[in-house]
Protein backbone atom coordinates (compact mmCIF):
# COMPACT_ATOMS: atom_id res chain seq x y z
CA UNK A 1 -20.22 30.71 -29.35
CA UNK A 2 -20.98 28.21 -31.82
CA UNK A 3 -19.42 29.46 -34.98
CA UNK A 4 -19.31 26.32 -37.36
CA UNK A 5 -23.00 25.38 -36.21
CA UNK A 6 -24.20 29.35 -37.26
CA UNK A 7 -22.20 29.22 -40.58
CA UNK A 8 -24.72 25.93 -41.08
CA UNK A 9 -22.27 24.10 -42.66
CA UNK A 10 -20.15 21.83 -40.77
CA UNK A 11 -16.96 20.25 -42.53
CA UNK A 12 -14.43 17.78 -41.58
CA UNK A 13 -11.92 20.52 -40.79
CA UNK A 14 -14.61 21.85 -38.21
CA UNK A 15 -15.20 18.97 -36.54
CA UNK A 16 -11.58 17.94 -36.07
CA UNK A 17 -11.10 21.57 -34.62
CA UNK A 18 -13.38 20.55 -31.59
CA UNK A 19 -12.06 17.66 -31.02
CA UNK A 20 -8.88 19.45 -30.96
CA UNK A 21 -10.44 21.84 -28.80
CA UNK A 22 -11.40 19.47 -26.48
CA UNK A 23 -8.17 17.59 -26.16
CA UNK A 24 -6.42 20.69 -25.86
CA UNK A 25 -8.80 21.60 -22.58
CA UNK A 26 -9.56 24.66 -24.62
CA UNK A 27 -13.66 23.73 -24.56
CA UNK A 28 -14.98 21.13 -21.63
CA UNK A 29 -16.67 18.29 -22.54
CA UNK A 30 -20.21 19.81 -22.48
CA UNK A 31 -19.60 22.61 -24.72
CA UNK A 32 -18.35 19.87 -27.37
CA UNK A 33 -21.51 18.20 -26.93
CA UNK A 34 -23.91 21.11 -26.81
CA UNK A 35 -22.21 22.13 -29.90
CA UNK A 36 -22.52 18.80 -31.27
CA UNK A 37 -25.81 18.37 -30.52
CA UNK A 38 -26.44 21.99 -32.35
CA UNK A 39 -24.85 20.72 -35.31
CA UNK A 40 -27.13 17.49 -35.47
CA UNK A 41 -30.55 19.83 -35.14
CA UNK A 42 -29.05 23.25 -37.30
CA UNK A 43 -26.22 22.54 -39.56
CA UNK A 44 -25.31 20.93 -42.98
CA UNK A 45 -23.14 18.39 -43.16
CA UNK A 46 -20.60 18.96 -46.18
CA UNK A 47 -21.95 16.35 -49.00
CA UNK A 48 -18.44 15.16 -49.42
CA UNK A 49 -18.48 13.51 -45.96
CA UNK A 50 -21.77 13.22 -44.79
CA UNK A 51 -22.04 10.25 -43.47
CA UNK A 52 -18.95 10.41 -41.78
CA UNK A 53 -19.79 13.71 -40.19
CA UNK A 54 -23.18 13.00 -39.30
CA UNK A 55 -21.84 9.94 -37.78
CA UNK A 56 -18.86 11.31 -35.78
CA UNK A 57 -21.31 14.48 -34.45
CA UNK A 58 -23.89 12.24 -33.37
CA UNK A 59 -21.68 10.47 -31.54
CA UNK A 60 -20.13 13.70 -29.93
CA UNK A 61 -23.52 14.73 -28.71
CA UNK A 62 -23.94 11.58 -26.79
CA UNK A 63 -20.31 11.67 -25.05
CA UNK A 64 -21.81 12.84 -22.04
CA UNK A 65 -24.00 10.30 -21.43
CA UNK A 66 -22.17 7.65 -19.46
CA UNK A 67 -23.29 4.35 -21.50
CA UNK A 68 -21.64 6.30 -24.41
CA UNK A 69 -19.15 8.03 -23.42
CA UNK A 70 -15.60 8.65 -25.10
CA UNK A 71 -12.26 7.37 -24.74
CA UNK A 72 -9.27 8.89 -26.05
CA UNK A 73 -9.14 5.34 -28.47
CA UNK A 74 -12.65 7.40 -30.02
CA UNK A 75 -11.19 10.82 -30.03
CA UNK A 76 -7.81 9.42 -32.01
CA UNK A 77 -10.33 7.17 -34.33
CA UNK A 78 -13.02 10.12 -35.09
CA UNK A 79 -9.57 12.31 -35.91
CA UNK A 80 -8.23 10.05 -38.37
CA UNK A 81 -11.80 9.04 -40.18
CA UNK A 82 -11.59 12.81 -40.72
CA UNK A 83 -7.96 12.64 -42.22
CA UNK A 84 -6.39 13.64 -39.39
CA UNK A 85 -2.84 11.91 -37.20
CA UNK A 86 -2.70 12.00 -33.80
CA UNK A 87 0.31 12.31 -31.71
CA UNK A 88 1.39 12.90 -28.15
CA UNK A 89 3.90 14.85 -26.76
CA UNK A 90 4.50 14.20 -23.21
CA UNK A 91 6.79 16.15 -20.77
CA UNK A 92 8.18 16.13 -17.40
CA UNK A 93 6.22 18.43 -14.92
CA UNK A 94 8.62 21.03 -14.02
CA UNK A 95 7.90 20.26 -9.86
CA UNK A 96 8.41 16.80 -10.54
CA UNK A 97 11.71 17.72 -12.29
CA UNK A 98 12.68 19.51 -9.32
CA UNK A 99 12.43 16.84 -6.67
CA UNK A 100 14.88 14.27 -8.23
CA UNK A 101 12.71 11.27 -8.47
């Protein structure tokens, strides 16, 4: 279930995958935090970008709690800390389409 939290080490590519994940609604919001919180107690952060990966994770296992949270402003900031752009495609719902408005 976990995968990058097993492998014990967790590296900026891995981290930007669940947040991709996430945004993609292909994990919910608490499996990106238990995994999160996982990674805080289990895994090794790459050296390279430790602080910035111990700091993004920790801040993915609190996005549940509702003083914390996480906006979509934290998602696109956490992405490009870890070298990542964000951009959004947006689309026309097909029964919208349909209905001439």
């Amino acid at each position: 279930m976990h995968d990058t939290v097993n492998n014990h080490n967790i590296t900026r590519q891995n981290v930007a995958q669940k947040l991709i994940d996430y945004l993609h609604h292909r994990i919910t919001l608490t499996e990106l935090v238990d995994w999160a919180e996982l990674a805080m107690m289990e895994a090794d952060f790459d050296e390279r970008d430790f602080e910035t990966l111990r700091d993004i994770v920790s801040r993915l296992g609190l996005a549940d709690v509702k003083a914390f949270g996480m906006t979509w402003e934290d998602c696109e900031g956490f992405l490009s800390r870890l070298g990542y752009r964000v951009s959004v495609k947006i689309s026309e719902a097909p029964a919208m389409a349909s209905t001439g408005k």
